[in-house]
C-alpha atoms as a PDB file:
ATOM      1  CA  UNK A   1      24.684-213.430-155.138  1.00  0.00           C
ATOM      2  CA  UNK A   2      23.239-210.123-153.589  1.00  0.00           C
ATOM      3  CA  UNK A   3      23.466-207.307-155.561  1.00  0.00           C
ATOM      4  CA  UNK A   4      25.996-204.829-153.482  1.00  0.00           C
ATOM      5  CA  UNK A   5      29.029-205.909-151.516  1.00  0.00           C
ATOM      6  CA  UNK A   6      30.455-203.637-149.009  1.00  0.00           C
ATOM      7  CA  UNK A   7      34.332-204.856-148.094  1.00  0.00           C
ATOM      8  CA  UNK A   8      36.177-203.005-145.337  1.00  0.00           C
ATOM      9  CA  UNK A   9      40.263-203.202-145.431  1.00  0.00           C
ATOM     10  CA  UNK A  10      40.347-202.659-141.312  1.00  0.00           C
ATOM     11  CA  UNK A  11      43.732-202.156-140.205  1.00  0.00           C
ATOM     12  CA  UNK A  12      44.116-200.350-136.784  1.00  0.00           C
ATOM     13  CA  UNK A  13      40.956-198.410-137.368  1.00  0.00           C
ATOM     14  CA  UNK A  14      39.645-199.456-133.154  1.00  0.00           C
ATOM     15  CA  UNK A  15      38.916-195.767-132.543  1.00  0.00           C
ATOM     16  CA  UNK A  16      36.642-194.952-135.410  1.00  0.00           C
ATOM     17  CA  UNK A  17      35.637-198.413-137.023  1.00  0.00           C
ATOM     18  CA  UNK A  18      32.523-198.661-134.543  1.00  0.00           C
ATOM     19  CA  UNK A  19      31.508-195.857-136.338  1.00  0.00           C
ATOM     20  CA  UNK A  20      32.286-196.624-139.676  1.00  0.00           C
ATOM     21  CA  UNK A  21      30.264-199.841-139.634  1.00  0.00           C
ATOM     22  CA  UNK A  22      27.215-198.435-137.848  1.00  0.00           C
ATOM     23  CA  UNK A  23      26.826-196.030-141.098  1.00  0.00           C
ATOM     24  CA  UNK A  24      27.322-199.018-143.478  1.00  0.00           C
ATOM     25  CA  UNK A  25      24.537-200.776-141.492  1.00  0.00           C
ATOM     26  CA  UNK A  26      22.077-197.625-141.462  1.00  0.00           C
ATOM     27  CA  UNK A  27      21.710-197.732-145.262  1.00  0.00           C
ATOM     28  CA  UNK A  28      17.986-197.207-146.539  1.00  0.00           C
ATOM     29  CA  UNK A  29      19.137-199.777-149.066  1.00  0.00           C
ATOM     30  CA  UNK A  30      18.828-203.480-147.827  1.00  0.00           C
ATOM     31  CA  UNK A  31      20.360-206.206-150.454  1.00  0.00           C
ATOM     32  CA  UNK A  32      23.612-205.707-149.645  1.00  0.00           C
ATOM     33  CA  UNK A  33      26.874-207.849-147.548  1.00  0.00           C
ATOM     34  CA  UNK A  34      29.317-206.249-145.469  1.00  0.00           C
ATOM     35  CA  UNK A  35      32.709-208.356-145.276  1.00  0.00           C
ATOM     36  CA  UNK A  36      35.459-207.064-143.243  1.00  0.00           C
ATOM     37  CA  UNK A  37      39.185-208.252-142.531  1.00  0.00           C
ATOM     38  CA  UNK A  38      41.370-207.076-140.222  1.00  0.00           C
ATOM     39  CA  UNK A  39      45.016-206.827-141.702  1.00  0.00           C
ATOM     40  CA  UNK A  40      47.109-208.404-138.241  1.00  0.00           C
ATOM     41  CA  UNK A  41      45.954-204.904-136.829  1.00  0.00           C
ATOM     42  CA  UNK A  42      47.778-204.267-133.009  1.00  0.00           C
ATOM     43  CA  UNK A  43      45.107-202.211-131.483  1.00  0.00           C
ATOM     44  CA  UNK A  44      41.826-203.838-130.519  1.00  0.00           C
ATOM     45  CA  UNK A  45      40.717-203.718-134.051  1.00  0.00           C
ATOM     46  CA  UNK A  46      39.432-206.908-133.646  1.00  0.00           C
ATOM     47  CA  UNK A  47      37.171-206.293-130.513  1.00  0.00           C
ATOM     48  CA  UNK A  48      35.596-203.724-132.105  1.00  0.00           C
ATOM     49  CA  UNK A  49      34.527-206.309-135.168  1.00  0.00           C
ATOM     50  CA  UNK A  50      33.576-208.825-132.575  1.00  0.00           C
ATOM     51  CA  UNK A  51      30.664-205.987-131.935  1.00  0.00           C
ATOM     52  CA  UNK A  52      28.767-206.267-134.549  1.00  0.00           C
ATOM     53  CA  UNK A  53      29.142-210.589-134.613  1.00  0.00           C
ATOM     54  CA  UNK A  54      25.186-210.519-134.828  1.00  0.00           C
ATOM     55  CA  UNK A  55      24.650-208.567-137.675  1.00  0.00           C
ATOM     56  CA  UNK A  56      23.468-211.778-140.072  1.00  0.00           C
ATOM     57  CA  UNK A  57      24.801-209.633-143.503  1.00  0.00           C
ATOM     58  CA  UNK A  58      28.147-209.628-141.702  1.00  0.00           C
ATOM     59  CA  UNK A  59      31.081-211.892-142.595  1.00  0.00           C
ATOM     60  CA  UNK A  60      34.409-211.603-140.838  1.00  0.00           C
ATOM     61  CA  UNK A  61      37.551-212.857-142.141  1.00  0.00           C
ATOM     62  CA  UNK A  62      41.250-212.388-141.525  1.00  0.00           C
ATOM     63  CA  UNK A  63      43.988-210.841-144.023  1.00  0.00           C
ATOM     64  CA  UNK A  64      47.424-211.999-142.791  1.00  0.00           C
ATOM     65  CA  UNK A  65      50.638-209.523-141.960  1.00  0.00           C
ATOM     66  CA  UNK A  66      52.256-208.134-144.604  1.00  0.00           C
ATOM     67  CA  UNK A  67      51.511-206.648-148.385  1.00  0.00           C
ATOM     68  CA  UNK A  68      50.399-203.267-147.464  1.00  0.00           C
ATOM     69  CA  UNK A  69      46.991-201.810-148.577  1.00  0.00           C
ATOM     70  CA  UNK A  70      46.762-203.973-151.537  1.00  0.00           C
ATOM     71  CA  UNK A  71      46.617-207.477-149.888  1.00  0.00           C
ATOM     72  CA  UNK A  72      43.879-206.050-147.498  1.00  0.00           C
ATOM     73  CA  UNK A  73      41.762-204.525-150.079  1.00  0.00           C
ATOM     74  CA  UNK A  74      42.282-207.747-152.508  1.00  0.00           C
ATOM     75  CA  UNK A  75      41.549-209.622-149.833  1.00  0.00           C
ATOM     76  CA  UNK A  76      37.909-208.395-149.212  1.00  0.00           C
ATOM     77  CA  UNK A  77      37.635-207.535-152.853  1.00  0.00           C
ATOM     78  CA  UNK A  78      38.121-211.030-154.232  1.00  0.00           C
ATOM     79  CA  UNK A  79      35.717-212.723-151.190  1.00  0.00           C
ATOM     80  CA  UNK A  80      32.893-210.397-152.539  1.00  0.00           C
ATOM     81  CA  UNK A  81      29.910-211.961-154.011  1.00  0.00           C
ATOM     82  CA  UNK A  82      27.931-208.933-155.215  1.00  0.00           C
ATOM     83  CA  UNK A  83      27.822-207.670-158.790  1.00  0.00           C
ATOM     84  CA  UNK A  84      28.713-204.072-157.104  1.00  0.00           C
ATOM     85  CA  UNK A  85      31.106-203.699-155.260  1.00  0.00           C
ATOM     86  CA  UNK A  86      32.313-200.757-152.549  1.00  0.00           C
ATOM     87  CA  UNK A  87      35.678-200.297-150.315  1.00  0.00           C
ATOM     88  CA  UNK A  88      35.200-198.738-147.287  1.00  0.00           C
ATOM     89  CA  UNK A  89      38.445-197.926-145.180  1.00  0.00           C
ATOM     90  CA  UNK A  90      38.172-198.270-141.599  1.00  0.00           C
ATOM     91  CA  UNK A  91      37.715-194.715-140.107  1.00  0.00           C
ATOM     92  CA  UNK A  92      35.215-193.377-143.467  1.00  0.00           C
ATOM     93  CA  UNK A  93      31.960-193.025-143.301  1.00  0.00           C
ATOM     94  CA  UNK A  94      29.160-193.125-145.280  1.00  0.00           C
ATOM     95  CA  UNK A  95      25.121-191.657-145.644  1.00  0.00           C
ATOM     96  CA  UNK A  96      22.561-193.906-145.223  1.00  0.00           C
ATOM     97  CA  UNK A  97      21.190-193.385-148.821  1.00  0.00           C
ATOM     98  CA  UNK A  98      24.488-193.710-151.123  1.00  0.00           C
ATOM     99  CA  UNK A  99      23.801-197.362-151.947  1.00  0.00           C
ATOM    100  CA  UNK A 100      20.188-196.698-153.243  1.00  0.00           C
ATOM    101  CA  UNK A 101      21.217-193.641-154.799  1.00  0.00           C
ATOM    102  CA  UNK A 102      24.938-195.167-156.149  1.00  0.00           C
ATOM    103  CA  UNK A 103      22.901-198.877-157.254  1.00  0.00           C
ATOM    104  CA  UNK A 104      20.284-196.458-159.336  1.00  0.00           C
ATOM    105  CA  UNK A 105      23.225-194.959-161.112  1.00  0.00           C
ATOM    106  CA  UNK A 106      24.599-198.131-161.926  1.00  0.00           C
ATOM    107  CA  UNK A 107      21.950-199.302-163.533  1.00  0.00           C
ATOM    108  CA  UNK A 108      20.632-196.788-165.369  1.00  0.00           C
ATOM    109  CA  UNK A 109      22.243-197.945-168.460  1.00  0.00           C
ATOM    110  CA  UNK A 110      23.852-201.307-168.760  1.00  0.00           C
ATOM    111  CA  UNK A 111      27.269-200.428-169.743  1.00  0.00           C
ATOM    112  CA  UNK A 112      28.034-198.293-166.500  1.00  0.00           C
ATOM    113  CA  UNK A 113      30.937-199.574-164.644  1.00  0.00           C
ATOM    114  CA  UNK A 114      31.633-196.884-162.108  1.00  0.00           C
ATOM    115  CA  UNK A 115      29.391-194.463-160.224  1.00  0.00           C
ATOM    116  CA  UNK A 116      31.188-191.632-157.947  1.00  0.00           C
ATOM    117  CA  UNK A 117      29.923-188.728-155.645  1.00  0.00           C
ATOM    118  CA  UNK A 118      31.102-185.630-153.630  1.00  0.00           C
ATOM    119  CA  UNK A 119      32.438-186.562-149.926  1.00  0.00           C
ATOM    120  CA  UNK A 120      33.050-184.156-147.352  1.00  0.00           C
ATOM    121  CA  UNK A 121      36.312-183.914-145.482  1.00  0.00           C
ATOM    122  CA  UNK A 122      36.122-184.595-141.904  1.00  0.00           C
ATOM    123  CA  UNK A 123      38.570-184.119-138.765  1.00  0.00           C
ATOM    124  CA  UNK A 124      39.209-187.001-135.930  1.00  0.00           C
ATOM    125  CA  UNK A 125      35.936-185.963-134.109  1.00  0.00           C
ATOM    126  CA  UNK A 126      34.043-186.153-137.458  1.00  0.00           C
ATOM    127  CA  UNK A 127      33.610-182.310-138.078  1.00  0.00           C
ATOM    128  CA  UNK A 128      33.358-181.448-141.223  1.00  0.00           C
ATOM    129  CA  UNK A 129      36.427-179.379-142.695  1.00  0.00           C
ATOM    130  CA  UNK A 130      35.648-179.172-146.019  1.00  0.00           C
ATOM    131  CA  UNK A 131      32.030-179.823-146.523  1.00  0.00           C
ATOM    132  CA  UNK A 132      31.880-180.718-150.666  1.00  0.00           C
ATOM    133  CA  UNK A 133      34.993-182.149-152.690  1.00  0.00           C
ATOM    134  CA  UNK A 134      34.816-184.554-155.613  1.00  0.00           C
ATOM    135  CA  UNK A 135      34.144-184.354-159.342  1.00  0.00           C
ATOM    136  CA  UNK A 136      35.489-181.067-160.820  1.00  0.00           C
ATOM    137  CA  UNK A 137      32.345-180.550-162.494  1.00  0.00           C
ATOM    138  CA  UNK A 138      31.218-183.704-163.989  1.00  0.00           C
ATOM    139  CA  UNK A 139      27.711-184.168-164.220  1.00  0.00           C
ATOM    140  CA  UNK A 140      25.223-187.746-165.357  1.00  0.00           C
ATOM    141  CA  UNK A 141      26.764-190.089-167.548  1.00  0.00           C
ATOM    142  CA  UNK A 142      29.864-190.174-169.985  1.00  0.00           C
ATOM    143  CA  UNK A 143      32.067-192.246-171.534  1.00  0.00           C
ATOM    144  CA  UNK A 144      34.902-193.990-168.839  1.00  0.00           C
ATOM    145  CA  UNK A 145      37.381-192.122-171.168  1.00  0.00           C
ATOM    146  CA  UNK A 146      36.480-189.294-170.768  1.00  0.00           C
ATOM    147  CA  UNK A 147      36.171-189.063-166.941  1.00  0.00           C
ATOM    148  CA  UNK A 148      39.581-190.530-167.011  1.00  0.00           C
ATOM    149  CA  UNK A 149      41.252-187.730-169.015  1.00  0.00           C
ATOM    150  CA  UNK A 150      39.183-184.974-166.472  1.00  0.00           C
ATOM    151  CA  UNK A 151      40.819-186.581-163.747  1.00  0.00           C
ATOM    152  CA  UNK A 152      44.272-186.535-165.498  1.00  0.00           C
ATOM    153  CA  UNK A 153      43.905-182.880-166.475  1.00  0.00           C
ATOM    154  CA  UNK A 154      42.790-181.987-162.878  1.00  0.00           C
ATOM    155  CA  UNK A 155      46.167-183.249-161.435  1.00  0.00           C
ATOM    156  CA  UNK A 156      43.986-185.400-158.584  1.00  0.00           C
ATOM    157  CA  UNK A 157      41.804-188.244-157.768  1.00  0.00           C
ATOM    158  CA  UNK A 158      38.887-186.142-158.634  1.00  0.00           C
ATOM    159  CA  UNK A 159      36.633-189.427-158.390  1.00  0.00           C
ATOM    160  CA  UNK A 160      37.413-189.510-154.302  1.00  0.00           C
ATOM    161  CA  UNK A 161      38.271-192.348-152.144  1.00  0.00           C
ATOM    162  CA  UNK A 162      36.958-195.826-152.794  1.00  0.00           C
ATOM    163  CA  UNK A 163      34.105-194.948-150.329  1.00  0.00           C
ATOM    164  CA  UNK A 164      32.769-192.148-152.772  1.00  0.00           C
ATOM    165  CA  UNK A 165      33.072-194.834-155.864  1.00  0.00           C
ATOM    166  CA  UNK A 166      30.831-198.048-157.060  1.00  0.00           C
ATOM    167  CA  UNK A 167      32.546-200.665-159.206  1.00  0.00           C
ATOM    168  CA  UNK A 168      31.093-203.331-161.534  1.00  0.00           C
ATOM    169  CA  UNK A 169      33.294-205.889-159.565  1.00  0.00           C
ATOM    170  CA  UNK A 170      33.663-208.561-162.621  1.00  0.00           C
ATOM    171  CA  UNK A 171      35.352-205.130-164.347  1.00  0.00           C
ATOM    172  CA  UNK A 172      37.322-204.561-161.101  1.00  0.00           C
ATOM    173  CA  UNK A 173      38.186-208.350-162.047  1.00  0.00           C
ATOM    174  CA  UNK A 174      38.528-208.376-165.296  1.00  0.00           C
ATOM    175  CA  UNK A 175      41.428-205.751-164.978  1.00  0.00           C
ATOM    176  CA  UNK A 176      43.153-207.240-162.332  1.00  0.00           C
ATOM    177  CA  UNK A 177      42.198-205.994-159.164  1.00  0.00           C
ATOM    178  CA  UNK A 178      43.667-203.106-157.225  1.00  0.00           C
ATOM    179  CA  UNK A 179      46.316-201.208-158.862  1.00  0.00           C
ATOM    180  CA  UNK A 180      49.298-200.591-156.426  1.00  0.00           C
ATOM    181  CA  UNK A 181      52.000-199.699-158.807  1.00  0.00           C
ATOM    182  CA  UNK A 182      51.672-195.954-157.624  1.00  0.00           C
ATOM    183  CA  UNK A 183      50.930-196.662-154.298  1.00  0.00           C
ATOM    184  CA  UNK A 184      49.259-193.181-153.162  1.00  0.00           C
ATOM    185  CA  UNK A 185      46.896-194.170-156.454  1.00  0.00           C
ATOM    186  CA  UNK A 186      45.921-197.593-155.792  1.00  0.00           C
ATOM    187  CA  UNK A 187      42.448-195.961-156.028  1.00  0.00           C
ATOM    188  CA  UNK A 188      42.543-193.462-158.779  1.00  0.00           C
ATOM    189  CA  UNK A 189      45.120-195.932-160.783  1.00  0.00           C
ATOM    190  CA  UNK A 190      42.366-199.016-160.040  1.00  0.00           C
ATOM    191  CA  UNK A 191      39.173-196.754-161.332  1.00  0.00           C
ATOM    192  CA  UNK A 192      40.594-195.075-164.561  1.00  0.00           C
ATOM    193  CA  UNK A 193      41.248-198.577-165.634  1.00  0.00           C
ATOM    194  CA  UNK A 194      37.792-200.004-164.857  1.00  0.00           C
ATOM    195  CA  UNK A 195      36.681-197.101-166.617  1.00  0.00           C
ATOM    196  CA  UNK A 196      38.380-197.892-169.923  1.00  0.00           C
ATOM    197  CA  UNK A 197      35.997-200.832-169.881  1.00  0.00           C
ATOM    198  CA  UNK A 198      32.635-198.915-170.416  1.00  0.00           C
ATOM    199  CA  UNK A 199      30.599-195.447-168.889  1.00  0.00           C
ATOM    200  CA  UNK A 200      30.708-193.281-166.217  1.00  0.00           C
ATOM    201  CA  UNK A 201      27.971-192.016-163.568  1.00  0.00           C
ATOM    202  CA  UNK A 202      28.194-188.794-161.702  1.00  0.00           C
ATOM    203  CA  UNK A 203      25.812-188.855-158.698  1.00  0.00           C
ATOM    204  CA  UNK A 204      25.992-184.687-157.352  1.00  0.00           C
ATOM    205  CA  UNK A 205      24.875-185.528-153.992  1.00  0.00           C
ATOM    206  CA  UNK A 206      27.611-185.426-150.877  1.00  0.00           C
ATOM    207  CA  UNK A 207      27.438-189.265-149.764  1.00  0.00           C
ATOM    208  CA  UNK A 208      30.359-189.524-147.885  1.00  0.00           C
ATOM    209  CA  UNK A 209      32.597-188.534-145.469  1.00  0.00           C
ATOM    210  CA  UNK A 210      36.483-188.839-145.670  1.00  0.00           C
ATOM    211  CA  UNK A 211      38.558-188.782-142.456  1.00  0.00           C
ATOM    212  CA  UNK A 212      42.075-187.233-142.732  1.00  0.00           C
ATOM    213  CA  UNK A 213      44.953-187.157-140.085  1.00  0.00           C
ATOM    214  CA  UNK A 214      47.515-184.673-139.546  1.00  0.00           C
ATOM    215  CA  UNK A 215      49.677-187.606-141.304  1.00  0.00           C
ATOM    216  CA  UNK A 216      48.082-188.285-144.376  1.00  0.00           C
ATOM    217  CA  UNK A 217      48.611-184.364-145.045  1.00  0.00           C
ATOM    218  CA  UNK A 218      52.541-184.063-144.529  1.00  0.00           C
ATOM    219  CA  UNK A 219      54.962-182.212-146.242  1.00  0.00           C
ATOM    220  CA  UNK A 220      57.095-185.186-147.116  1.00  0.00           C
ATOM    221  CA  UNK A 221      53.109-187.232-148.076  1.00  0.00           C
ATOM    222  CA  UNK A 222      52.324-184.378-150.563  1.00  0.00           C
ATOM    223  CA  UNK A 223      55.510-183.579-152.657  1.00  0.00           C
ATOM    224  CA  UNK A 224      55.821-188.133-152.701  1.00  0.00           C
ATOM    225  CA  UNK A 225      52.100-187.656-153.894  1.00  0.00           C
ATOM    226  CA  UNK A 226      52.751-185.161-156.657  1.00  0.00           C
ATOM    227  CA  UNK A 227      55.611-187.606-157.800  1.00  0.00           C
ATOM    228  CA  UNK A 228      52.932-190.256-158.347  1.00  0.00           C
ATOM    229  CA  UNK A 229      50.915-188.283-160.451  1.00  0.00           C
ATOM    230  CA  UNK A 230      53.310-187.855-162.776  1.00  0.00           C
ATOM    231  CA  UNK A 231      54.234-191.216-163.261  1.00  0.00           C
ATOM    232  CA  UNK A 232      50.633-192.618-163.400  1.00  0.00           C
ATOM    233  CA  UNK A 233      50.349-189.677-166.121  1.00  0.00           C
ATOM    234  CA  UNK A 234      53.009-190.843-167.684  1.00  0.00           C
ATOM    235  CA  UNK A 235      52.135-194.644-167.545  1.00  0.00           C
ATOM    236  CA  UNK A 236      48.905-193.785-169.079  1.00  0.00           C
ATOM    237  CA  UNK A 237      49.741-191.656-171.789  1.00  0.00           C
ATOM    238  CA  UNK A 238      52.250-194.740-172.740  1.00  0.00           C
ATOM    239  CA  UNK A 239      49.830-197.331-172.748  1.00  0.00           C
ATOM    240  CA  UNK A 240      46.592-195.326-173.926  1.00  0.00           C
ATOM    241  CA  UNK A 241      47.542-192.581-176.549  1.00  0.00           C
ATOM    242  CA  UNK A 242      43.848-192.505-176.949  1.00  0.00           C
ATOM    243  CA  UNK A 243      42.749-191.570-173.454  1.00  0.00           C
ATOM    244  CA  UNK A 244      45.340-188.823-173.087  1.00  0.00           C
ATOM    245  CA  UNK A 245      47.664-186.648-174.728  1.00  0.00           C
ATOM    246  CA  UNK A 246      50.703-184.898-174.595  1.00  0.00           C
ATOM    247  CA  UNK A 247      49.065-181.580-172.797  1.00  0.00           C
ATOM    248  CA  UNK A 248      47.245-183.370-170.614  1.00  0.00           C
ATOM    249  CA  UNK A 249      49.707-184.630-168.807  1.00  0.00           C
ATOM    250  CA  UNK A 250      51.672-181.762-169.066  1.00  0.00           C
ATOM    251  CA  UNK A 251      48.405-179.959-167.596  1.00  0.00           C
ATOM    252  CA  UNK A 252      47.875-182.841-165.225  1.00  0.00           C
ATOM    253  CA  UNK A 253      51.259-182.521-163.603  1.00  0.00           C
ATOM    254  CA  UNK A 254      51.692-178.903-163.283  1.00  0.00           C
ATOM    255  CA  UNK A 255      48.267-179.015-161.267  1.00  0.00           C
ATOM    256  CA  UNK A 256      49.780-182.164-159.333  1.00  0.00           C
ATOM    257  CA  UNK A 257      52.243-180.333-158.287  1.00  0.00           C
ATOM    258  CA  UNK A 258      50.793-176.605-157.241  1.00  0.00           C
ATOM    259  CA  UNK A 259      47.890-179.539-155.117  1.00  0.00           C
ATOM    260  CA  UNK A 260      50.889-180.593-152.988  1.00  0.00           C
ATOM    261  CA  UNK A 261      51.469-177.010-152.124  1.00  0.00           C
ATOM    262  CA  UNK A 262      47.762-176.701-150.997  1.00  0.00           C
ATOM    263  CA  UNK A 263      48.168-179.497-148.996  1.00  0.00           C
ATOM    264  CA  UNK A 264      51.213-178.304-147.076  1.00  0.00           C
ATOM    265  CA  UNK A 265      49.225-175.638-145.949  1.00  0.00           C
ATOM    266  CA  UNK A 266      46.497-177.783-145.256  1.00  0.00           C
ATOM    267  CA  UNK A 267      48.895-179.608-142.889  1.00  0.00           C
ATOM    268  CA  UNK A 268      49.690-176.563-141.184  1.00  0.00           C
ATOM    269  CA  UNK A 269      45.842-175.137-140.554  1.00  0.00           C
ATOM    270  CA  UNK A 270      44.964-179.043-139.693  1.00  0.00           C
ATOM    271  CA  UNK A 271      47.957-179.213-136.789  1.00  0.00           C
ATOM    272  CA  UNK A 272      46.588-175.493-135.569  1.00  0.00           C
ATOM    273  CA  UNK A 273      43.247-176.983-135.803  1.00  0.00           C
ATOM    274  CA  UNK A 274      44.176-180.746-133.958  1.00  0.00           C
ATOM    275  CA  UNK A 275      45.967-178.685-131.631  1.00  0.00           C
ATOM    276  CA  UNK A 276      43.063-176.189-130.097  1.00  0.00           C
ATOM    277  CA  UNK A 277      40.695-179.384-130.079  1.00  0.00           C
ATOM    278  CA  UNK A 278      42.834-180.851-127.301  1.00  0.00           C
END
């Protein structure tokens, strides 16, 4: 068993996965296994994989067609053999110290089954387009309920993507894996119920870097989004009276919904932006 496993979902990622592996192999922090699988990608995916063969903390396997995102991430997820465990999608990146930094959060208390931090937003050439996002505010430890009703009440995945985010993997386990019943929230959905199992770490420092397309940021992408927020609102008030209430999820949607307004504009400045850069 080493103590951090680092599981890649790689699914037509050939132009930036090269560089998403080289930053999971730069980490200052050495007990740690990378497994990858490449989900019947069409690109050359797989040549870029074949890359870094001699890397001895590197296993390869292969996730077959079909399932979306969840069969891919459950796939890596379930062959990991560290007692942490982070996802790290193909074209993400990630600081050389966030292990060290993310393992010391972990255990700084032995009921901690998440840790999170800040990631900036980057373009396709890895520029920076929002340089800090992630937390609304929380700061050190808390109880898991109480990070999950913040990120209710902001209206989005305040916690980041899986990148950003340590899990306790027998938690991740323990509550059945990824969480795809709101598909745009298979991460936020998957994280607020590991964190009904125990504490919450806030680590302040930007450790991350999130790519985003033109795509991901689409008119039609944001008002489905906002849709999904609701019902995972919803779903939770319903099953966890305790965690939420009736306000919060009013509070929670009404903020879902003005974010999928920001992010139509954010499509538009992106496209303008994409657009000059070629």
């Amino acid at each position: 068993m080493t103590t951090v496993s680092v599981v890649i979902p790689a699914y037509n990622n050939a132009e930036y996965l090269e560089e998403t592996l080289t930053s999971v192999f730069a980490q200052t922090f050495e007990d740690f296994e990378v497994i990858v699988s490449d989900h019947s990608s069409t690109d050359s995916t797989k040549a870029v994989i074949e890359k870094f063969r001699h890397e001895p903390r590197l296993v390869i396997l292969d996730t077959e067609a079909g399932g979306g995102a969840l069969r891919n991430w459950n796939r890596v997820s379930q062959a990991a053999t560290g007692t942490y465990l982070k996802l790290v999608c193909g074209d993400d990146l990630i600081h050389p110290d966030i292990l060290a930094k993310q393992v010391a959060a972990m255990q700084s208390a032995s009921n901690v089954v998440l840790v999170a931090s800040p990631r900036s937003i980057v373009d396709a050439r890895s520029q920076p387009v929002i340089a800090r996002r992630g937390l609304a505010g929380l700061r050190g430890q808390m109880a898991g309920v109480r990070a999950a009703r913040a990120t209710v009440r902001s209206g989005t995945n305040i916690f980041g993507e899986p990148a950003c985010v340590l899990i306790r993997r027998d938690v991740l386990e323990r509550v059945g894996w990824w969480d795809s019943r709101f598909p745009y929230l298979i991460d936020e959905a998957t994280y607020v119920r590991v964190l009904l199992e125990g504490n919450f770490v806030a680590v302040p420092e930007v450790l991350a870097g999130f790519r985003i397309s033109d795509s991901q940021w689409s008119v039609r992408l944001a008002g489905q989004q906002a849709q999904q927020a609701s019902d995972f609102h919803r779903w939770l008030k319903l099953d966890h009276p305790n965690v939420v209430n009736r306000g919060d999820v009013l509070l929670g949607n009404a903020r879902a919904y003005a974010m999928s307004f920001a992010r139509r504009l954010a499509y538009i400045l992106l496209r303008r932006r994409m657009n000059r850069a070629i």
